[in-house]
N, C-alpha and C. Protein backbone atom coordinates (compact mmCIF):
# COMPACT_ATOMS: atom_id res chain seq x y z
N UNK A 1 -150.36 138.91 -51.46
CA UNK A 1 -150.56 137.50 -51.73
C UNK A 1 -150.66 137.28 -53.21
N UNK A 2 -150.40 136.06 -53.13
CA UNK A 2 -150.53 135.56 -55.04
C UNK A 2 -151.83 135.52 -55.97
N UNK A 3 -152.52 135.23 -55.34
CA UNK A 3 -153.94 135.03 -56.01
C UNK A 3 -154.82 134.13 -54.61
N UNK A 4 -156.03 134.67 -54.39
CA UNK A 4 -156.35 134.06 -53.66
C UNK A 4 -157.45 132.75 -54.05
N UNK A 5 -157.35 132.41 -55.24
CA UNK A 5 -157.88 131.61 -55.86
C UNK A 5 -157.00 129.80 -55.17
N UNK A 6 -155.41 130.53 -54.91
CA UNK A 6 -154.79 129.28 -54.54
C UNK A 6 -154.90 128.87 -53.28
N UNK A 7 -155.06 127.06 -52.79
CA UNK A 7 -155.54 127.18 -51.95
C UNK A 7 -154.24 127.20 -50.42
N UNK A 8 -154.37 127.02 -49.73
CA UNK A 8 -153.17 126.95 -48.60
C UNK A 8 -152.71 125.98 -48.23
N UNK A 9 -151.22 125.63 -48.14
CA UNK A 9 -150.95 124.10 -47.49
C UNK A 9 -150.80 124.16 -45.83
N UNK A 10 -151.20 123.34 -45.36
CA UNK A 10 -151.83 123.03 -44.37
C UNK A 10 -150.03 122.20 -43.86
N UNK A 11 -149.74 122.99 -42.60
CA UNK A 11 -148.26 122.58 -42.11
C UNK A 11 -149.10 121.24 -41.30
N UNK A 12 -147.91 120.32 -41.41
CA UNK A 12 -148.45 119.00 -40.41
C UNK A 12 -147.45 119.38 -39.32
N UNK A 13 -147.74 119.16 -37.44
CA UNK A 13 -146.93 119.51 -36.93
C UNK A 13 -145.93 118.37 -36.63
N UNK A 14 -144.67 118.66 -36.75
CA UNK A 14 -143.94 117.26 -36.71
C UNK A 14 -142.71 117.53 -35.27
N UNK A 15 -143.46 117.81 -34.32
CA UNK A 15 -142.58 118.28 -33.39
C UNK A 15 -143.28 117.31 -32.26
N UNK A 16 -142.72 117.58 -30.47
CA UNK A 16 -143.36 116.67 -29.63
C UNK A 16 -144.24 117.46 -28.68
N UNK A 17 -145.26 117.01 -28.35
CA UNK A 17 -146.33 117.52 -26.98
C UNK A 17 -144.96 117.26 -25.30
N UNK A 18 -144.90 118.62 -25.05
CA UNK A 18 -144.44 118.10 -23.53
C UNK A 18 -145.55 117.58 -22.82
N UNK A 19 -146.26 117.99 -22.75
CA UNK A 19 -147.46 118.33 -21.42
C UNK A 19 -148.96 118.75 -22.28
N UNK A 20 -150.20 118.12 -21.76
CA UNK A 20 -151.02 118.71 -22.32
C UNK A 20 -151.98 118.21 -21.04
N UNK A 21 -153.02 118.92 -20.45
CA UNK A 21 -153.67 118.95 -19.89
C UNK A 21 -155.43 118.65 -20.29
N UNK A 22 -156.26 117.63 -19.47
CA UNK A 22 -157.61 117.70 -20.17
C UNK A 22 -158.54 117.52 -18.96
N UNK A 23 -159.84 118.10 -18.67
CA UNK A 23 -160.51 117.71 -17.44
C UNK A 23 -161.40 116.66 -17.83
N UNK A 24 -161.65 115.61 -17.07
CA UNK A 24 -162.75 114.76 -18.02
C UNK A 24 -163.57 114.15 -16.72
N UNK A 25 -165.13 113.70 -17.03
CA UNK A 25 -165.58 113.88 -15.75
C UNK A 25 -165.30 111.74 -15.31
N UNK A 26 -165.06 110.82 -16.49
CA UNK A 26 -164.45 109.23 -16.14
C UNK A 26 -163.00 109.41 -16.07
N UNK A 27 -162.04 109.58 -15.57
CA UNK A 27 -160.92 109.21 -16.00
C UNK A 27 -160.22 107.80 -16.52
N UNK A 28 -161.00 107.11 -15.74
CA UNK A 28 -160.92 105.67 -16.27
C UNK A 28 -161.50 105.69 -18.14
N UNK A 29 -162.57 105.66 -18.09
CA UNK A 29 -163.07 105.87 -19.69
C UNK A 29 -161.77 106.66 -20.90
N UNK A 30 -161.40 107.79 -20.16
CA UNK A 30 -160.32 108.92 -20.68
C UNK A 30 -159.22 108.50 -21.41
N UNK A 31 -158.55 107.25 -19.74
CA UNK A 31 -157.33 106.73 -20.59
C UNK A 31 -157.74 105.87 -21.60
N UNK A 32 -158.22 104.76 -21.35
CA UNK A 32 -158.87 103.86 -22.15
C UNK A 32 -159.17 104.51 -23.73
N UNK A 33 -159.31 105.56 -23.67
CA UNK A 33 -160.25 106.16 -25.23
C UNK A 33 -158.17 106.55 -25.29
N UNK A 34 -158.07 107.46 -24.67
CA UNK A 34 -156.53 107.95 -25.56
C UNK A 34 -155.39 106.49 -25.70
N UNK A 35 -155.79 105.61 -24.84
CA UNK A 35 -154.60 104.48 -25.28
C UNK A 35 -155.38 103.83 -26.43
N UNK A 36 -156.55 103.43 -26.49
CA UNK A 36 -157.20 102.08 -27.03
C UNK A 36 -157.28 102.86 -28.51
N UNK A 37 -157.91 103.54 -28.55
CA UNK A 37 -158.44 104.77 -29.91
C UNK A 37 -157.32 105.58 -30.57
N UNK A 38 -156.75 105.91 -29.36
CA UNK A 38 -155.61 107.22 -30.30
C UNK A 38 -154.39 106.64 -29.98
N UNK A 39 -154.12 105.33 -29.42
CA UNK A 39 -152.48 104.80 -29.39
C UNK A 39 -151.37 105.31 -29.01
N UNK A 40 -152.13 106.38 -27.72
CA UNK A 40 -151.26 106.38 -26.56
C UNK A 40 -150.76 105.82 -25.50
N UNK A 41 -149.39 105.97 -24.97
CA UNK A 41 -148.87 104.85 -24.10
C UNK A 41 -149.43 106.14 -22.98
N UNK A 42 -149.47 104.79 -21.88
CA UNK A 42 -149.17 105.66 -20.50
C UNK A 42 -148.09 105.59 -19.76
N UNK A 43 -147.23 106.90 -19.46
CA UNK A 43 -146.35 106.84 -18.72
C UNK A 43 -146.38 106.95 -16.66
N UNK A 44 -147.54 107.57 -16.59
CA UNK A 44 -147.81 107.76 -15.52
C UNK A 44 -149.53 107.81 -15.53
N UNK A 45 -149.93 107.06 -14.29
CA UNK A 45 -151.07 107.09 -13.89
C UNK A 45 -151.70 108.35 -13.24
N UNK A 46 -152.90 108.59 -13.53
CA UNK A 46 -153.57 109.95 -13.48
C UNK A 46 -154.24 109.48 -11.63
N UNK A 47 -153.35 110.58 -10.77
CA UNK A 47 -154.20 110.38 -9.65
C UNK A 47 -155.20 111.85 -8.82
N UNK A 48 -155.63 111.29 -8.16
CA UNK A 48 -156.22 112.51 -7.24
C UNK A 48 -155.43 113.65 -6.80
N UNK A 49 -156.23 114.25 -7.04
CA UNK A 49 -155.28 115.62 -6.43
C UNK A 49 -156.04 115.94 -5.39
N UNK A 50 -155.25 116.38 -4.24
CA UNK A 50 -155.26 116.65 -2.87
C UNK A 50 -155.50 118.45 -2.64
N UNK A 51 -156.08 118.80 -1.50
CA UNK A 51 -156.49 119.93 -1.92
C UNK A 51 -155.56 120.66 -0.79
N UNK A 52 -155.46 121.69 -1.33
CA UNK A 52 -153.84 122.58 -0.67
C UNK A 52 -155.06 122.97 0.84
N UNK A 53 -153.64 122.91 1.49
CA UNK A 53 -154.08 123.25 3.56
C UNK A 53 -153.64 124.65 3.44
């Protein structure tokens, strides 16, 4: 390395999320905070999952 006095640039990621997964115990509250706060769209509504037979 060059000197470690210099500091590091920090990559911004400029690519796309396919898929990201989160457990949250409101889901209602959830979307609301990622659309209203972080200015995400929704493409699909978050439903129940059914439990395998």
């Amino acid at each position: 390395m060059k000197g470690s006095d210099q500091m590091t640039k920090a990559t911004i990621f400029t690519g796309t999320i396919d898929h990201s997964g989160f457990v949250v115990p409101d889901i209602d509250a959830a979307v609301n905070f990622f659309v209203d706060v972080l200015g995400f769209e929704v493409l699909q509504r978050p439903g129940r999952m059914q439990p395998s037979r």
